[in-house]
C-alpha atoms as a PDB file:
ATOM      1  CA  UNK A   1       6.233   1.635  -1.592  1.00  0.00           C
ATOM      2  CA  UNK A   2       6.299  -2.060  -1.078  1.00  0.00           C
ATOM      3  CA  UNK A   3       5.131  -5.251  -2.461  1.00  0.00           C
ATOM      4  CA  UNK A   4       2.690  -7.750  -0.817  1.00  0.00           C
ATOM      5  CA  UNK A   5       3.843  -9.967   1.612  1.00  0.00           C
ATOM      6  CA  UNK A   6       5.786 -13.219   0.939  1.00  0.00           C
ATOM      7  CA  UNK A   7       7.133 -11.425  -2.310  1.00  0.00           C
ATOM      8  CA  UNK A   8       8.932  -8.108  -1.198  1.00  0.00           C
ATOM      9  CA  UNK A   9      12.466  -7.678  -2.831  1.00  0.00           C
ATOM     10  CA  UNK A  10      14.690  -5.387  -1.081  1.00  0.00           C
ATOM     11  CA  UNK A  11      15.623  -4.217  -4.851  1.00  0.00           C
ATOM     12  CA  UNK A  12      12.100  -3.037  -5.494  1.00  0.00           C
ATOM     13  CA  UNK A  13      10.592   0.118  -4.410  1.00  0.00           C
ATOM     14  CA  UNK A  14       6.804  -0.949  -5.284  1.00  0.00           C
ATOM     15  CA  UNK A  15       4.739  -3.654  -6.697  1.00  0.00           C
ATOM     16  CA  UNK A  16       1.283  -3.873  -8.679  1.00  0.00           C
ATOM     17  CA  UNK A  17      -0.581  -7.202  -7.657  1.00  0.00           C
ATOM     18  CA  UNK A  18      -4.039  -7.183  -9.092  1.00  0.00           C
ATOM     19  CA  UNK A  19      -5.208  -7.177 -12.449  1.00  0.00           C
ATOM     20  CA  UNK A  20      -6.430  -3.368 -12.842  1.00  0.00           C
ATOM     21  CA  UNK A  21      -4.323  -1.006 -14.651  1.00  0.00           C
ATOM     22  CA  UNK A  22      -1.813   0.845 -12.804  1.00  0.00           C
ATOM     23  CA  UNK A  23      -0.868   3.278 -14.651  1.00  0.00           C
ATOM     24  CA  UNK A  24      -3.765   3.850 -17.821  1.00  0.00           C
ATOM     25  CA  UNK A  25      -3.203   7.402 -19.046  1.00  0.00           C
ATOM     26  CA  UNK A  26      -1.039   9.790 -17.028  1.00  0.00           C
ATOM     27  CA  UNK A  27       2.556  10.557 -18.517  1.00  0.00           C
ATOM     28  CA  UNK A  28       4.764  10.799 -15.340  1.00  0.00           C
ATOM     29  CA  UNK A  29       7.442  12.516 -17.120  1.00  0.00           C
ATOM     30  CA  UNK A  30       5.179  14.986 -18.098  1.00  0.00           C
ATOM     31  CA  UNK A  31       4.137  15.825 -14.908  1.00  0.00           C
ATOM     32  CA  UNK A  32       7.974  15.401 -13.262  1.00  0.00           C
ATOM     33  CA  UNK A  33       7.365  12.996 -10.812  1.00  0.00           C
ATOM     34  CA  UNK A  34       9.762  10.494  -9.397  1.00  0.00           C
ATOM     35  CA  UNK A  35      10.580   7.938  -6.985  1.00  0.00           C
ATOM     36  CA  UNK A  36      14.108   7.492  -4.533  1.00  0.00           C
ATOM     37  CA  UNK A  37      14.955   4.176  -2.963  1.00  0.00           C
ATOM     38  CA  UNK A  38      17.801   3.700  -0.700  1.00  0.00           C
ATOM     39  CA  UNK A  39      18.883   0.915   1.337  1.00  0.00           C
ATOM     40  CA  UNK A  40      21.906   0.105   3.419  1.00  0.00           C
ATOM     41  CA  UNK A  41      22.524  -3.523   5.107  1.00  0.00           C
ATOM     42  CA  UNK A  42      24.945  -3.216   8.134  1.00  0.00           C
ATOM     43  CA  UNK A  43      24.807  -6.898   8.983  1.00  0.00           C
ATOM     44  CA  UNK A  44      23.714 -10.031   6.858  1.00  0.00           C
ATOM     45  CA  UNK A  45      20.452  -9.992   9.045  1.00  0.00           C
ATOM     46  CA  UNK A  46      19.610  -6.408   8.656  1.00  0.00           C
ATOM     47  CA  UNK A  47      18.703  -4.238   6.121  1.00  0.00           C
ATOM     48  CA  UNK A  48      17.616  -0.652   6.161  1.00  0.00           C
ATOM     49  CA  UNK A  49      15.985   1.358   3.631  1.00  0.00           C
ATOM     50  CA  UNK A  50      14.500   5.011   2.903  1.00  0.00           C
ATOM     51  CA  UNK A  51      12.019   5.948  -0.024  1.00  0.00           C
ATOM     52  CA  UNK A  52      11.244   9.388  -1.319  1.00  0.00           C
ATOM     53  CA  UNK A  53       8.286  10.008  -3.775  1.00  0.00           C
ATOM     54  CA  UNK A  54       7.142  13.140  -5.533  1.00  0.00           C
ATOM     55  CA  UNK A  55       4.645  13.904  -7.662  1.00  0.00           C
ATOM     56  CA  UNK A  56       3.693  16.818 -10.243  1.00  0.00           C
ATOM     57  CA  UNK A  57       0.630  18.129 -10.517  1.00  0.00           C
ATOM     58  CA  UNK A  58      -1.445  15.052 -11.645  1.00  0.00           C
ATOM     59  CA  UNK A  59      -4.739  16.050 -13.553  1.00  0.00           C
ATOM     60  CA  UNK A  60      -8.479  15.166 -12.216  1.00  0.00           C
ATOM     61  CA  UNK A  61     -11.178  14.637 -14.432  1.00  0.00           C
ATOM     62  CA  UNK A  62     -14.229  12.899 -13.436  1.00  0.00           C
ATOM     63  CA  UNK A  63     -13.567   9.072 -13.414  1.00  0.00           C
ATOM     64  CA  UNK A  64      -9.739   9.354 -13.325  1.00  0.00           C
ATOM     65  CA  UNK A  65      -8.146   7.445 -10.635  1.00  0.00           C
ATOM     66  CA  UNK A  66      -4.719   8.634 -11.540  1.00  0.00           C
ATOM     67  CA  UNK A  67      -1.233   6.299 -11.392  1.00  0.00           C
ATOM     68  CA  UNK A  68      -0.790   6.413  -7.623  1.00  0.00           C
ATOM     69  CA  UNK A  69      -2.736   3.485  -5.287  1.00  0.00           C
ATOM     70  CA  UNK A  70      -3.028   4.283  -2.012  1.00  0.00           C
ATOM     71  CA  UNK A  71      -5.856   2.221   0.201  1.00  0.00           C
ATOM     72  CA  UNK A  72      -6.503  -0.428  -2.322  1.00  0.00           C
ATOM     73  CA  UNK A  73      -7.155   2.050  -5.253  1.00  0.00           C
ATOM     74  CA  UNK A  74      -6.510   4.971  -7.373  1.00  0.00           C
ATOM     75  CA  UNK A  75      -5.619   7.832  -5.408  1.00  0.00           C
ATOM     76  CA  UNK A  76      -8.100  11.171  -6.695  1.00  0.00           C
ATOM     77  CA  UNK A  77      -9.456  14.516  -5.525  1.00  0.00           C
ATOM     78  CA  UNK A  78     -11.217  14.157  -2.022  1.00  0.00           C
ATOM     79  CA  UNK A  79     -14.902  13.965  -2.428  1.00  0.00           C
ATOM     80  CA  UNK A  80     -16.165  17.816  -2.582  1.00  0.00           C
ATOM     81  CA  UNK A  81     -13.093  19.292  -4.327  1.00  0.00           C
ATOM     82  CA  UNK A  82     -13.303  20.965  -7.568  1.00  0.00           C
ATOM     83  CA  UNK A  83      -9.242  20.777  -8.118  1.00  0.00           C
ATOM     84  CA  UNK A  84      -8.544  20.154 -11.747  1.00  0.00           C
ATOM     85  CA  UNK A  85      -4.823  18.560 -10.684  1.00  0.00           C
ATOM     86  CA  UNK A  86      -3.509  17.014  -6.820  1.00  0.00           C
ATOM     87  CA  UNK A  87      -0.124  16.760  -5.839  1.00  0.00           C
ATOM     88  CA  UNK A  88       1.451  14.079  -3.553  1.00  0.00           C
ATOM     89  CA  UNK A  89       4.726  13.340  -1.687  1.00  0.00           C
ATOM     90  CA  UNK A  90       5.381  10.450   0.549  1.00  0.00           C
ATOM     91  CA  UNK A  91       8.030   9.406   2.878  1.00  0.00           C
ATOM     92  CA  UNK A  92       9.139   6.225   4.240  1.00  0.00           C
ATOM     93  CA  UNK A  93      11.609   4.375   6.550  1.00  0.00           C
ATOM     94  CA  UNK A  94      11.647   0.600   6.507  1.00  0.00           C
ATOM     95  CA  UNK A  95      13.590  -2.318   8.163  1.00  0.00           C
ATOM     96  CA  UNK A  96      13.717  -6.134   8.065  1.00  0.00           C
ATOM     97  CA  UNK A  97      15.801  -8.807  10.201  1.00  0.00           C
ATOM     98  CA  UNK A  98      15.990 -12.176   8.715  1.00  0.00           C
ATOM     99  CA  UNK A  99      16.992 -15.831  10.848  1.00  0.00           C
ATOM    100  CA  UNK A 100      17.259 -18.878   9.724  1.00  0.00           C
ATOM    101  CA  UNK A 101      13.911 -19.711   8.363  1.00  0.00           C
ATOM    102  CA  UNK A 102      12.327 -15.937   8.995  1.00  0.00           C
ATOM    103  CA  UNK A 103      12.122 -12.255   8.966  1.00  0.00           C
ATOM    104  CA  UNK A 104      10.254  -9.636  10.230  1.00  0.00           C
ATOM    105  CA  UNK A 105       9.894  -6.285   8.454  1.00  0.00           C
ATOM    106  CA  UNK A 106       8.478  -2.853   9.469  1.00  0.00           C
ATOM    107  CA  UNK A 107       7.917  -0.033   7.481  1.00  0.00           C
ATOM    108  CA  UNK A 108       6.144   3.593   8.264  1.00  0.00           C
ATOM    109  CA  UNK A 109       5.800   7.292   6.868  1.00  0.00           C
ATOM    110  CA  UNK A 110       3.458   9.349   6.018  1.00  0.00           C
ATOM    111  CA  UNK A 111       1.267  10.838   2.744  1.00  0.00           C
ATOM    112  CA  UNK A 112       0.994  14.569   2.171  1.00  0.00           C
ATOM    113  CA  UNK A 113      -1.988  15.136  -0.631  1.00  0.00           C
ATOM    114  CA  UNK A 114      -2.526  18.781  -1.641  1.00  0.00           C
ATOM    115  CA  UNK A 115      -4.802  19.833  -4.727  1.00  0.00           C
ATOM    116  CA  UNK A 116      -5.449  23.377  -6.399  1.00  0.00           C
ATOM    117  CA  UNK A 117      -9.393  23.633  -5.247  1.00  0.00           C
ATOM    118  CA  UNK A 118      -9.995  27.270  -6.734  1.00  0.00           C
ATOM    119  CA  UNK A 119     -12.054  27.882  -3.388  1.00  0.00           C
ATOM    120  CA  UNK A 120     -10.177  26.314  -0.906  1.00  0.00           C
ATOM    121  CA  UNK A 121      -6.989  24.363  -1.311  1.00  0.00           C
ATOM    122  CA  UNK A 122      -7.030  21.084   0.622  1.00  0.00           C
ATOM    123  CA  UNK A 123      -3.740  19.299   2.176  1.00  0.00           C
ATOM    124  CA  UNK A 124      -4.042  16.183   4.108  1.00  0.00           C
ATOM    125  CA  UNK A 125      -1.046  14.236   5.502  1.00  0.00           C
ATOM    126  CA  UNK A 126      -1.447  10.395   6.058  1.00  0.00           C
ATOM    127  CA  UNK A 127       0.634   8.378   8.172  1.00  0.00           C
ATOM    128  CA  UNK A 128       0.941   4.645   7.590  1.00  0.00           C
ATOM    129  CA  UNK A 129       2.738   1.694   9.700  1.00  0.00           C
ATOM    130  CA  UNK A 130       2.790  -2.039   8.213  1.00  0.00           C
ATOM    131  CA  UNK A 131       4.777  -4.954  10.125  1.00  0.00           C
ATOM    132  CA  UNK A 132       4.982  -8.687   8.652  1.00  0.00           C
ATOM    133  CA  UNK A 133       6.475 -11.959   9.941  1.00  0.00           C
ATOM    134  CA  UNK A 134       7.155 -14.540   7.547  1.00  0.00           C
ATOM    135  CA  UNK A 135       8.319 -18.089   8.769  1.00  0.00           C
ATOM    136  CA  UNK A 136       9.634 -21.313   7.050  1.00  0.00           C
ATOM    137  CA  UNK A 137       7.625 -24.505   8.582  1.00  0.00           C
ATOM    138  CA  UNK A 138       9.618 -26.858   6.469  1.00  0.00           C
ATOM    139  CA  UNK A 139      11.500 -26.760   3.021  1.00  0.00           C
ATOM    140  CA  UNK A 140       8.132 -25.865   1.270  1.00  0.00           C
ATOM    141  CA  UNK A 141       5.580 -24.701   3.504  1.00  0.00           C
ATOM    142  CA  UNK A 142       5.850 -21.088   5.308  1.00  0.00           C
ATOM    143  CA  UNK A 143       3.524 -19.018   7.694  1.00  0.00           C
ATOM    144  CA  UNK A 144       2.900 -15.400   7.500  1.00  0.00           C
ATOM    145  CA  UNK A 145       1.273 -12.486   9.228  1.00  0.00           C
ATOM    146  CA  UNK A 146       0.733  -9.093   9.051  1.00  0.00           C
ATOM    147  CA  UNK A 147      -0.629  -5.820  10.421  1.00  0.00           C
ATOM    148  CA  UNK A 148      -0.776  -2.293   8.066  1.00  0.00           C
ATOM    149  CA  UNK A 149      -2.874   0.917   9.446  1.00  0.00           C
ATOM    150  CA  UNK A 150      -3.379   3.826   7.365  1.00  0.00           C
ATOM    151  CA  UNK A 151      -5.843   7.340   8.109  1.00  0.00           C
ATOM    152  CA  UNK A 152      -5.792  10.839   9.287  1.00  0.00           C
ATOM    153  CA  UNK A 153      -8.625  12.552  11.746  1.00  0.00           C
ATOM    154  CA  UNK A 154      -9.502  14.776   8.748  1.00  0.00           C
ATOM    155  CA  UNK A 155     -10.250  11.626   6.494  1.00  0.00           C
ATOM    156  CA  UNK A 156      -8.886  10.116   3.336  1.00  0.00           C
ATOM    157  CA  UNK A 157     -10.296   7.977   0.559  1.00  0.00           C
ATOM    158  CA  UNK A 158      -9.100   4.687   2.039  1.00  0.00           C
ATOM    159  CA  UNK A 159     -11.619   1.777  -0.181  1.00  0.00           C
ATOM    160  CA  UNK A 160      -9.430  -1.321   1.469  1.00  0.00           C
ATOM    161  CA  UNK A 161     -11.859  -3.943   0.672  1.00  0.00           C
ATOM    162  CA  UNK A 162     -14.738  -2.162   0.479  1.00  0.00           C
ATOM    163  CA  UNK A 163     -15.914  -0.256  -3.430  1.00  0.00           C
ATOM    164  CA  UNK A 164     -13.347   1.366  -5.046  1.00  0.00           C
ATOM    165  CA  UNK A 165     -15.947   3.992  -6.129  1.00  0.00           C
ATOM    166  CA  UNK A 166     -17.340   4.370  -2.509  1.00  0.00           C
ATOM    167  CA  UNK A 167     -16.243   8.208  -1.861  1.00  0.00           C
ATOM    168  CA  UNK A 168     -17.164   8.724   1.687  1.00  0.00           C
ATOM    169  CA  UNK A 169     -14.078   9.228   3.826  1.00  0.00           C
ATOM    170  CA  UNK A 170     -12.272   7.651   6.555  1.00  0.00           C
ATOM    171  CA  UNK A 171     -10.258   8.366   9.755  1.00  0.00           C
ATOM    172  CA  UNK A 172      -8.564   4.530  10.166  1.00  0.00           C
ATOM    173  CA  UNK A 173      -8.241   1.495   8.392  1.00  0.00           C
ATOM    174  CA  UNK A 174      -6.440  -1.452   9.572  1.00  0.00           C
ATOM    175  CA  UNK A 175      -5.967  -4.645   8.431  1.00  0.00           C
ATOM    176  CA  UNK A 176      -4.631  -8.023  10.084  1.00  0.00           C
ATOM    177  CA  UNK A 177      -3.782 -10.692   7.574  1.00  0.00           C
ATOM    178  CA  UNK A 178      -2.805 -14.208   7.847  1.00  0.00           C
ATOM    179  CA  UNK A 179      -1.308 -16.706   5.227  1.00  0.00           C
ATOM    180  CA  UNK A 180       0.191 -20.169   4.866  1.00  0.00           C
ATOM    181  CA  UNK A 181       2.292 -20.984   1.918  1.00  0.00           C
ATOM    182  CA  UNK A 182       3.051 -24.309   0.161  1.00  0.00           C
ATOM    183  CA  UNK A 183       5.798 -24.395  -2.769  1.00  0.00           C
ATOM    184  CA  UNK A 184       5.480 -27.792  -4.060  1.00  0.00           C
ATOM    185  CA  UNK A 185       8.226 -27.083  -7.038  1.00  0.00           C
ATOM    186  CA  UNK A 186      10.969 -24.260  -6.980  1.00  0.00           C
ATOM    187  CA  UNK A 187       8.719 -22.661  -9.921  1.00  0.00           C
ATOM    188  CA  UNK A 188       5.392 -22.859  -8.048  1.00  0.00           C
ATOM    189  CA  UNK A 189       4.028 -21.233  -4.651  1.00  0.00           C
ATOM    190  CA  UNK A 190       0.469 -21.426  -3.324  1.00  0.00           C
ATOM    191  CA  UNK A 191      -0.429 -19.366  -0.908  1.00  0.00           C
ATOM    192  CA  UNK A 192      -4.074 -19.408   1.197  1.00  0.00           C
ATOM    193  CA  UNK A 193      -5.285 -15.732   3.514  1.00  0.00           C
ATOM    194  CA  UNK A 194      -7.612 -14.380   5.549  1.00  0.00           C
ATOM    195  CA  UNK A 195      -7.655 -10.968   5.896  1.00  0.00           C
ATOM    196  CA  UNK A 196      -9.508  -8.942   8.877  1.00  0.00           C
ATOM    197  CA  UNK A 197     -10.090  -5.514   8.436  1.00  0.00           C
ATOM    198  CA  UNK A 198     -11.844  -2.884  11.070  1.00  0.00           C
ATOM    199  CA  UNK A 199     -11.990   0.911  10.429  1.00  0.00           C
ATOM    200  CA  UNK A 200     -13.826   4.040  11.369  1.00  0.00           C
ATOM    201  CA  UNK A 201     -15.585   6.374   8.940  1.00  0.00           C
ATOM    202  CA  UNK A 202     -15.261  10.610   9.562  1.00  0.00           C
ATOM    203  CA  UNK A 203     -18.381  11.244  11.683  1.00  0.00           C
ATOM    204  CA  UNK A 204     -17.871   7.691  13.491  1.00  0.00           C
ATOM    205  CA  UNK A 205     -19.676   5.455  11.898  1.00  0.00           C
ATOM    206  CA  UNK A 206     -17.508   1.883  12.150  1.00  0.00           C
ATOM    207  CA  UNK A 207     -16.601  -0.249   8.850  1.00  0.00           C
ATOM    208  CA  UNK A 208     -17.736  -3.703   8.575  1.00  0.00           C
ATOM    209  CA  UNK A 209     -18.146  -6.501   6.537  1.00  0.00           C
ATOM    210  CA  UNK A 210     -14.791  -5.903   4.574  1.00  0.00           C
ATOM    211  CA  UNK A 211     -13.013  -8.967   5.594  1.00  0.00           C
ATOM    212  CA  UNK A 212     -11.331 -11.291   2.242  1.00  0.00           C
ATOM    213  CA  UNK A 213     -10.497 -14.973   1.945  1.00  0.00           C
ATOM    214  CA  UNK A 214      -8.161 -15.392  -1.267  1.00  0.00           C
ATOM    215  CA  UNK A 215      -6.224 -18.108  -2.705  1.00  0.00           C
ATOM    216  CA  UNK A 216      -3.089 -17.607  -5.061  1.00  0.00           C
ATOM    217  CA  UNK A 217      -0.678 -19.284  -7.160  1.00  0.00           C
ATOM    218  CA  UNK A 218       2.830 -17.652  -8.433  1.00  0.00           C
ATOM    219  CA  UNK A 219       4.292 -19.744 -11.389  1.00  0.00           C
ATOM    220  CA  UNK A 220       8.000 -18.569 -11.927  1.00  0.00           C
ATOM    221  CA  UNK A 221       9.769 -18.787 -15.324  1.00  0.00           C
END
């Protein structure tokens, strides 16, 4: 539903940002599943959006991850199920206000998973909230920051930092990330963050150990 911070478009309904495959096998048109964006500015500070996403019934083989990240990974069958395809919807509201210099953005919805598990059909729906705060310094340095949480009491793959392969299951994830920027040409941005993340597993057992220092450079042409 949204890019990373520092490099959301209010044009764009989602980004890819790492280097794994997004999208390896799965015809969406096959499956009829689509994506709705709309967004409606009432004031040159404020913009408003909506997104609507629908899946069809995406198949589940052992390995597949499927075309749909959510948590830092391929979305798949919860750990347990023997569905041969999932379905998922999601739902979001977003806003940003921009100043001089700034903005600060908000977004939140929810994720409703379903699959066809011949014994027992399992649904799950996932709220999520993110909020970032970006802020000019000077003509070519900028701070940012930013808070997303993600889970559901009954569990969802959620990896974050951790293995993408890891399948055990978690109630909350949340992550706090800061960032400074330096664009030392129009067609180059450098950007330094530290991410903190804390989360709780199903049975209570706490997450940690999953925090991320990363560096990145953006060369436009």
């Amino acid at each position: 539903f949204q890019a990373e911070d520092g490099i959301r478009d209010k044009l764009v309904t989602g980004v890819q940002t790492c280097a794994l495959p997004i999208c390896p096998a799965t015809n969406l048109l096959a499956v009829r599943s689509g994506a709705l964006r709309l967004g409606f500015s009432p004031s040159p500070n404020l913009r408003l959006g909506g997104s609507i996403l629908r899946t069809g019934r995406l198949p589940q083989t052992e390995g597949n991850g499927g075309p749909l990240w959510v948590g830092n990974a391929p979305l798949r069958r919860l750990p347990g199920s023997a569905a041969g395809s999932i379905r998922v919807r999601g739902l979001a509201g977003d806003a940003e206000f921009s100043w001089r210099g700034g903005r600060l953005a908000a977004e939140t919805g929810v994720i409703t998973y379903e699959d066809d598990d011949p014994r027992r059909a399992i649904r799950r729906e996932t709220p999520f909230l993110s909020v970032e705060a970006v802020q000019q310094l000077g003509p070519k340095t900028y701070l940012a920051g930013r808070y997303s949480g993600i889970g559901t009491a009954s569990g969802f793959l959620l990896p974050g930092e951790g293995r993408p392969e890891d399948a055990r299951l978690t109630e909350r994830l949340e992550r706090f990330s800061f960032g400074v920027g330096y664009g030392p040409r129009p067609s180059l941005s450098l950007k330094l963050e530290q991410s903190f993340n804390l989360g709780r597993r199903v049975g209570g057992t706490e997450r940690t150990g999953e925090n991320q220092t990363a560096a990145e450079a953006v060369l436009r042409f």
